[in-house]
N, C-alpha and C. Protein backbone atom coordinates (compact mmCIF):
# COMPACT_ATOMS: atom_id res chain seq x y z
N UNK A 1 27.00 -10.14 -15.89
CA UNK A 1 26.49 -9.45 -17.06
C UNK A 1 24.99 -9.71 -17.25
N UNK A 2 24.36 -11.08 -16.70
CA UNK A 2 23.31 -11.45 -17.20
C UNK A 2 22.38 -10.51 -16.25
N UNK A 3 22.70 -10.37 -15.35
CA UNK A 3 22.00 -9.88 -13.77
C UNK A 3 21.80 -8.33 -13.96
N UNK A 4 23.21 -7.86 -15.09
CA UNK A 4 22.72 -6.33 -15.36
C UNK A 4 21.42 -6.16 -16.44
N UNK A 5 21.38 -7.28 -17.44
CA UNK A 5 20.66 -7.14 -18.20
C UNK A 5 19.47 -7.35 -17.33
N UNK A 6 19.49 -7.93 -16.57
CA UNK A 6 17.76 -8.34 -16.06
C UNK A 6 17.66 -6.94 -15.25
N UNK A 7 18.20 -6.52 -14.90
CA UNK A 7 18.17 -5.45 -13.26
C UNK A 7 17.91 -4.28 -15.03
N UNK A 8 18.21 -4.00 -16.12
CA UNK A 8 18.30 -3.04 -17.11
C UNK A 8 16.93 -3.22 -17.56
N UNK A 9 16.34 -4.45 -17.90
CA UNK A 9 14.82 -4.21 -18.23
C UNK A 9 13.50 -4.40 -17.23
N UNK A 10 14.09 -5.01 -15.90
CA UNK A 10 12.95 -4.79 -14.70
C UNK A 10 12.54 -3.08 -14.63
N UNK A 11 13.88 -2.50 -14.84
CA UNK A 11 13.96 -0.73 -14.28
C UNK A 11 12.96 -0.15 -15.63
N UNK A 12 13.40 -0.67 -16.92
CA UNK A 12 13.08 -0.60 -18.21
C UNK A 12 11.21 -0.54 -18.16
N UNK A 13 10.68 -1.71 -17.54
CA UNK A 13 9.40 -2.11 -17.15
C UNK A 13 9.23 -1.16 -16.10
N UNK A 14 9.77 -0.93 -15.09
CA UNK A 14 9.47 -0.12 -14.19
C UNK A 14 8.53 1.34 -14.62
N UNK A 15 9.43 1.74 -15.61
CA UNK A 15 9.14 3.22 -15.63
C UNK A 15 8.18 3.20 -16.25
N UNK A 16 7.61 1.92 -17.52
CA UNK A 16 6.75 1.73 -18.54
C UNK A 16 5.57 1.47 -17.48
N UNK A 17 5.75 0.69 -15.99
CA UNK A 17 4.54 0.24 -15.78
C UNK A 17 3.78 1.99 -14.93
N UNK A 18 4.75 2.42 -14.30
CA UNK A 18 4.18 3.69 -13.66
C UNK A 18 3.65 4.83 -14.66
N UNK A 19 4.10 4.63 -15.92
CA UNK A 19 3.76 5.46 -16.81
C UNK A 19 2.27 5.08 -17.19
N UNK A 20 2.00 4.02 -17.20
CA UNK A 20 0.88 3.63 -17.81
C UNK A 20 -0.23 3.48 -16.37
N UNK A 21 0.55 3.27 -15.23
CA UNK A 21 -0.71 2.98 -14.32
C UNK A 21 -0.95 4.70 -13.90
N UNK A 22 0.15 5.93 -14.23
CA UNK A 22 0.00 7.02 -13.75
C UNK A 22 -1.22 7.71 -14.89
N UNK A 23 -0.83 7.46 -16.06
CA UNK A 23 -2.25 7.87 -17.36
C UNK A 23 -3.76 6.89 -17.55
N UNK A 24 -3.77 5.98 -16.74
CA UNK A 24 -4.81 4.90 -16.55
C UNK A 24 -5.80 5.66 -15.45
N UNK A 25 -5.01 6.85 -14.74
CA UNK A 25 -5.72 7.24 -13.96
C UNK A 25 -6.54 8.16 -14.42
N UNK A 26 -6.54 8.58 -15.40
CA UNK A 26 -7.21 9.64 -16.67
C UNK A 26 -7.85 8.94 -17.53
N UNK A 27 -7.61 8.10 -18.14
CA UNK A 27 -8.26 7.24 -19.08
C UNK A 27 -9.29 6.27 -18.48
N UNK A 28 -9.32 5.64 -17.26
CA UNK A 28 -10.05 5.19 -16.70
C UNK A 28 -10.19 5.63 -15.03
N UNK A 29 -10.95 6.62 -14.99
CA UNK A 29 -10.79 6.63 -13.78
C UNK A 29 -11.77 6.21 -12.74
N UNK A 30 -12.55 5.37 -13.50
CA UNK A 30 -14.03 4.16 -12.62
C UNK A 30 -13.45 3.26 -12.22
N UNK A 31 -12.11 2.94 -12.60
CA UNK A 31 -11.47 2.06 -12.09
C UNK A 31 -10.80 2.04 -10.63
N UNK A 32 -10.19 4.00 -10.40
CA UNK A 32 -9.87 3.91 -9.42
C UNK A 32 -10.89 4.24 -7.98
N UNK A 33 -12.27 5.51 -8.52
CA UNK A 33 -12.67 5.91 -7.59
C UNK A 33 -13.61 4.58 -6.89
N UNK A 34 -13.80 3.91 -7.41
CA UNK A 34 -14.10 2.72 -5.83
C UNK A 34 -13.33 2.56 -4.96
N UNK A 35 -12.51 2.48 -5.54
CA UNK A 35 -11.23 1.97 -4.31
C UNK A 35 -10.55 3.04 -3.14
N UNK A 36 -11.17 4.15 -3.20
CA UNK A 36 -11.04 5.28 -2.51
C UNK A 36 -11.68 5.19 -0.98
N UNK A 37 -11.55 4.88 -0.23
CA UNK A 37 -12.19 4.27 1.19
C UNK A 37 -12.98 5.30 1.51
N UNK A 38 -14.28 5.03 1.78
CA UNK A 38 -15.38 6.26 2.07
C UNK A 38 -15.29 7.83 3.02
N UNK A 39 -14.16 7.42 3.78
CA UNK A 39 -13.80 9.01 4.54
C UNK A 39 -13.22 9.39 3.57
N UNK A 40 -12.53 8.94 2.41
CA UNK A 40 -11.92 10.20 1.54
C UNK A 40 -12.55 10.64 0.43
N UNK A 41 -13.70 10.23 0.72
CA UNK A 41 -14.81 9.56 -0.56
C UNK A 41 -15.23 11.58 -1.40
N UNK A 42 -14.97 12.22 -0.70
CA UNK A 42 -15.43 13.83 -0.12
C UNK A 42 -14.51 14.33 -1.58
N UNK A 43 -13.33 13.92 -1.72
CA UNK A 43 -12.23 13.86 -2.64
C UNK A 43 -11.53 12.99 -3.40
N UNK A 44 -12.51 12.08 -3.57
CA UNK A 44 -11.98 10.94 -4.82
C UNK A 44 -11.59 10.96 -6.13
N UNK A 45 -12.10 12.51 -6.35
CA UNK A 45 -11.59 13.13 -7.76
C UNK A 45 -10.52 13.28 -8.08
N UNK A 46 -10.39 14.04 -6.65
CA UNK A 46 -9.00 14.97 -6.43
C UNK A 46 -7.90 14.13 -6.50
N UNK A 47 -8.13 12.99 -5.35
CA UNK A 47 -6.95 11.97 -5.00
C UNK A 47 -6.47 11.14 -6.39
N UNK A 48 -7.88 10.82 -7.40
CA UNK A 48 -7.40 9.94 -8.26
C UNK A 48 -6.75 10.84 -9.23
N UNK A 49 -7.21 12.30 -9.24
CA UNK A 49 -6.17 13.05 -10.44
C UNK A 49 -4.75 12.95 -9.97
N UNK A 50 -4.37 13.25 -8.70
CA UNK A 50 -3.14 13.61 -7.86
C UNK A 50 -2.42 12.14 -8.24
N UNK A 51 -3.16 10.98 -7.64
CA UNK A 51 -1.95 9.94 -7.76
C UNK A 51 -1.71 9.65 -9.42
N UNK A 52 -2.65 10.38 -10.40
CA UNK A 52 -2.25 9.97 -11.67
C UNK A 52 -0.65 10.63 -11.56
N UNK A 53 -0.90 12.22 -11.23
CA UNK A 53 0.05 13.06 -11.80
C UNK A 53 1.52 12.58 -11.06
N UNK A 54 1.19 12.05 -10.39
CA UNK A 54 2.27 11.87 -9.05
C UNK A 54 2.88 10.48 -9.28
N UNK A 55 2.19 9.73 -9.73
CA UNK A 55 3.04 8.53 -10.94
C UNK A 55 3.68 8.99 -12.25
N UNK A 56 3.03 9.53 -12.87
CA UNK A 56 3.86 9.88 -14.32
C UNK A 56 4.96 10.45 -13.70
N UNK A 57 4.91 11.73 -12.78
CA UNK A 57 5.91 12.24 -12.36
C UNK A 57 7.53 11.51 -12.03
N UNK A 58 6.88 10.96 -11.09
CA UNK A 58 7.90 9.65 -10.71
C UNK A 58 8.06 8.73 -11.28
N UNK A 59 7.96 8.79 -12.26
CA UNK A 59 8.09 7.35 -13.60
C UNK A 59 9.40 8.15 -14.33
N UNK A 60 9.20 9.14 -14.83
CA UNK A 60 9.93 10.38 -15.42
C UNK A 60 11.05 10.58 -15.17
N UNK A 61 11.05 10.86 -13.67
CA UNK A 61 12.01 10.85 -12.53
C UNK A 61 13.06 9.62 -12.40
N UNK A 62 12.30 8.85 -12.78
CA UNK A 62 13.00 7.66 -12.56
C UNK A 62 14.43 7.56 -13.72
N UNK A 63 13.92 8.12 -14.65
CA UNK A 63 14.91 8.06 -15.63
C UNK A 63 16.36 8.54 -15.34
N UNK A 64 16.16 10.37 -15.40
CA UNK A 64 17.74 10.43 -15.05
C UNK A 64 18.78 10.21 -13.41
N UNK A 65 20.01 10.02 -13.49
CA UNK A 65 20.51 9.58 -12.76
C UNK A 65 20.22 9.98 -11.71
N UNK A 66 20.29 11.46 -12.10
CA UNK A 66 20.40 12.08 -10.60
C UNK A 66 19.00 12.25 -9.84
N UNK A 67 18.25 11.97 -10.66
CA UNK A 67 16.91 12.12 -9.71
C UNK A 67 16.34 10.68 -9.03
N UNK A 68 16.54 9.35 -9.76
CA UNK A 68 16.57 8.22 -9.32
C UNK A 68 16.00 7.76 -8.28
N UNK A 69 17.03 7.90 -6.91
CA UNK A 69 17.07 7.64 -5.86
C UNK A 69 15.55 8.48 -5.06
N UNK A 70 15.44 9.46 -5.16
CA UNK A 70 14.38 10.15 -5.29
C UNK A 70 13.17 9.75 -5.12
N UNK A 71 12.68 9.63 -6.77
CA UNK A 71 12.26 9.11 -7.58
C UNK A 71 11.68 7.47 -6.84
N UNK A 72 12.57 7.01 -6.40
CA UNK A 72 12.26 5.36 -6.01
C UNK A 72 11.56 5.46 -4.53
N UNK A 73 12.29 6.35 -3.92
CA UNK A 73 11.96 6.78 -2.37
C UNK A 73 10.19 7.39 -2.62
N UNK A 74 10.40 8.17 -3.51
CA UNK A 74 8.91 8.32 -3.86
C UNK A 74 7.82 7.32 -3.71
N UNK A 75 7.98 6.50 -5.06
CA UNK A 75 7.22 5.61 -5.02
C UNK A 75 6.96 4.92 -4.31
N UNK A 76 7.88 4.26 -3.30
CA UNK A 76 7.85 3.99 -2.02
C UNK A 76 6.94 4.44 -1.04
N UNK A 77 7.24 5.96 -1.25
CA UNK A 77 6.18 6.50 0.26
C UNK A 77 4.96 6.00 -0.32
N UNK A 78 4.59 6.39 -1.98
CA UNK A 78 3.22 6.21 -2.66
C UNK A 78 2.36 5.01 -2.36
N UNK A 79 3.26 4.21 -2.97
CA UNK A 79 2.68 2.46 -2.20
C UNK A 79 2.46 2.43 -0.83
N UNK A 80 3.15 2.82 -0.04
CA UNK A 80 2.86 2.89 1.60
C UNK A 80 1.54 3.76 1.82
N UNK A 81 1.73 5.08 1.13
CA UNK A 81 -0.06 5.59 1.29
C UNK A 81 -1.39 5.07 0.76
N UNK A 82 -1.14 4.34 -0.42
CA UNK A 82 -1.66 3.66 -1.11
C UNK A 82 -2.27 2.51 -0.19
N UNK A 83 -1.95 1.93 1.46
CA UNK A 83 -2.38 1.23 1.82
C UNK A 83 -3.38 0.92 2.73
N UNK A 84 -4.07 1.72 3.17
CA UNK A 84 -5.35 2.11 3.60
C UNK A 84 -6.55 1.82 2.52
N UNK A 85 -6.34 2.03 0.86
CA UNK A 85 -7.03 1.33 0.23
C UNK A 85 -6.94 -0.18 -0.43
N UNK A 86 -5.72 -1.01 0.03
CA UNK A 86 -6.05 -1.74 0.25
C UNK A 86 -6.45 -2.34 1.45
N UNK A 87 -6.51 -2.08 2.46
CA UNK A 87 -7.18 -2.32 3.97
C UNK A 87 -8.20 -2.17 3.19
N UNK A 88 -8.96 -1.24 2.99
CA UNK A 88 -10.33 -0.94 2.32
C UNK A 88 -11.15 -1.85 1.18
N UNK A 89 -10.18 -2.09 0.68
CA UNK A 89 -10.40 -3.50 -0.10
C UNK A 89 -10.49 -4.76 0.66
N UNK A 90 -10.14 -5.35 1.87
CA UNK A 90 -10.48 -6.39 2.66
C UNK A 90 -11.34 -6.10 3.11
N UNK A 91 -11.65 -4.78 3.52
CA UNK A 91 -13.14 -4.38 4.32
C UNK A 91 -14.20 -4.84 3.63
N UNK A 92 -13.98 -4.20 2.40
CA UNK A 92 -15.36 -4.15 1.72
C UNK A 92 -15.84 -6.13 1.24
N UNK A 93 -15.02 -6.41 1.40
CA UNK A 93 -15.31 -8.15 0.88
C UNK A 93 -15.15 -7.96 -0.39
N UNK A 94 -15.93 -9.23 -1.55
CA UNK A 94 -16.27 -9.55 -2.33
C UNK A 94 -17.06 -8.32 -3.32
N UNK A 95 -16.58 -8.03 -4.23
CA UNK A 95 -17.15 -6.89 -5.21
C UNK A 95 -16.67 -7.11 -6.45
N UNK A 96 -17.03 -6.18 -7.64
CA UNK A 96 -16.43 -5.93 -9.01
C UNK A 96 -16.36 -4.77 -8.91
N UNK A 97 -14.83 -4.92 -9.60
CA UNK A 97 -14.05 -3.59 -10.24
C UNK A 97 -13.68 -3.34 -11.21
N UNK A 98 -14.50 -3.04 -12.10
CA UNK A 98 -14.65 -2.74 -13.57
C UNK A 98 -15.06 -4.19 -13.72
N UNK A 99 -14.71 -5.11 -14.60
CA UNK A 99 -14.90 -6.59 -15.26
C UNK A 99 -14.51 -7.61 -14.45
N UNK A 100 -13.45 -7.18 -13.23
CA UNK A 100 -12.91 -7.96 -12.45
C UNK A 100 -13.59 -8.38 -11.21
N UNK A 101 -13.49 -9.64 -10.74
CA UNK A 101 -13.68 -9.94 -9.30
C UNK A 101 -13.09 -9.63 -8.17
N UNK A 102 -12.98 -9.14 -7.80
CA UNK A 102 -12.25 -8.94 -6.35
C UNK A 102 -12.69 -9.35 -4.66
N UNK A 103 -11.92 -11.03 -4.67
CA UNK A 103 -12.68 -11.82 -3.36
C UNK A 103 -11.90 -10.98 -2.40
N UNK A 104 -12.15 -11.11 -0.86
CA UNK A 104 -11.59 -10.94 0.36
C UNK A 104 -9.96 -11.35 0.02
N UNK A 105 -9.67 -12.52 -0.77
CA UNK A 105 -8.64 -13.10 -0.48
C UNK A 105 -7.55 -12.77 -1.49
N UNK A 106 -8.27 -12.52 -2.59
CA UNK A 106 -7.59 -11.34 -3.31
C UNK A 106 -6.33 -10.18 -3.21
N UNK A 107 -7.76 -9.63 -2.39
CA UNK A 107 -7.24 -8.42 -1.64
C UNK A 107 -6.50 -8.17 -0.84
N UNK A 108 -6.18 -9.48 0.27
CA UNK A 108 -4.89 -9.83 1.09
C UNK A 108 -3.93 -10.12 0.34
N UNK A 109 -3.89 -11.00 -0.60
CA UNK A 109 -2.86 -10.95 -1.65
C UNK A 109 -2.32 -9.95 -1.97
N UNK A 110 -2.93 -8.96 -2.96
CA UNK A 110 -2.48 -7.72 -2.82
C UNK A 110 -2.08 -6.80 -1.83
N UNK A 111 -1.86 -6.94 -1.05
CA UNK A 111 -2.10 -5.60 0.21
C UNK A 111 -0.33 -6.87 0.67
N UNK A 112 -0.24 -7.74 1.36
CA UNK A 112 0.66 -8.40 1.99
C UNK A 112 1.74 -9.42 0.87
N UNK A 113 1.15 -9.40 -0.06
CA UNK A 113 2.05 -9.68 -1.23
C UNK A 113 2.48 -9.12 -2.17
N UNK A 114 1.15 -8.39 -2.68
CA UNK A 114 1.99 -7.83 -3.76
C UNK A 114 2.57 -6.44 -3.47
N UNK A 115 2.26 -5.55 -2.76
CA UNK A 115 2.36 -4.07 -2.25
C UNK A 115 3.99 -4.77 -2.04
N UNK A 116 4.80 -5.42 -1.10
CA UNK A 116 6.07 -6.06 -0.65
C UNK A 116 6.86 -6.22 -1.98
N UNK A 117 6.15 -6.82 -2.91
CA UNK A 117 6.85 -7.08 -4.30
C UNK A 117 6.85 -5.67 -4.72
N UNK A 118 6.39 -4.82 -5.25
CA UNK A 118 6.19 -3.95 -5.67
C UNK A 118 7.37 -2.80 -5.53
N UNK A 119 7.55 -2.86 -3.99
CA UNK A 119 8.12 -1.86 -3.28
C UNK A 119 10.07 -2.70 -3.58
N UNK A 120 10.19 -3.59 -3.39
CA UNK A 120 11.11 -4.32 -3.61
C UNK A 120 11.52 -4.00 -5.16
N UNK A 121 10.62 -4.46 -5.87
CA UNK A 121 11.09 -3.81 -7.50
C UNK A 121 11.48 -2.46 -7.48
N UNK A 122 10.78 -1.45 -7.24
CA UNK A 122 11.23 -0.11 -6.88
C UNK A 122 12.76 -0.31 -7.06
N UNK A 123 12.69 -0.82 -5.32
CA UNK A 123 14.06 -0.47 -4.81
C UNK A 123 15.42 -1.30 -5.30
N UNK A 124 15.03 -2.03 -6.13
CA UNK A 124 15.90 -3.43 -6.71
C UNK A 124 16.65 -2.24 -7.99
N UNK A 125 15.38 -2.42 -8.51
CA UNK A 125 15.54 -2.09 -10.17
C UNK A 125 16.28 -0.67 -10.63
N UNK A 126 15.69 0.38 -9.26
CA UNK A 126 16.00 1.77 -9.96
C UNK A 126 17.68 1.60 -8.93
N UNK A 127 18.44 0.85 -8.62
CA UNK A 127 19.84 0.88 -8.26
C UNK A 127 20.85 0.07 -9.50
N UNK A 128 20.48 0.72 -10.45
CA UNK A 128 21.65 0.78 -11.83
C UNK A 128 22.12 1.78 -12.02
């Protein structure tokens, strides 16, 4: 019982966090176009409107049953495309992004740790 409740508000958080990182892409979007690796640099507009819309979407999605599975597979591919900018983020070294620091080592963190966590929550959480 306890394991449904936790697996009920990870999924709960789930949809809250894609919702908010999918409208963050509108509300701040200096945040994302650095992180756009310079060959796509041509369309950094484009890409950061698209992955806004393409999170809310799949946040949404996530909700009813039948779209779910979907929905999770989505996000999945998203994070997997999503990883060329973090490669891009080890490239570039040491920088600020918005207020934040972002060392080399950081950025491996993210890219080999947290991208793994991430994708794991996905797939954990949206199987209720």
């Amino acid at each position: 019982m306890q394991i449904k409740i936790i697996k009920q508000t990870l999924f709960f958080f789930l949809i809250v966090f894609y919702l908010f990182a999918g409208y963050n892409h509108f509300a701040t979007p200096s945040f994302y176009l650095p992180i756009i690796p310079p060959y796509l640099a041509a369309w950094a507009k484009e890409i950061n409107i698209l992955s806004g819309i393409v999170e809310i979407i799949l946040a949404l999605l996530l909700i009813p049953t039948a779209t779910r599975s979907l929905a999770a597979k989505g996000i999945i591919i998203m994070l997997i495309a999503f990883i060329p900018s973090h490669i891009y983020f080890i490239q570039k070294g040491y920088f600020m992004l918005g207020s934040f620091s972002i060392t080399p080592l950081l950025s491996c963190v993210r890219l080999f740790v947290g991208q793994p966590i991430l994708i794991i929550w996905v797939w954990w959480a949206s199987k209720i």
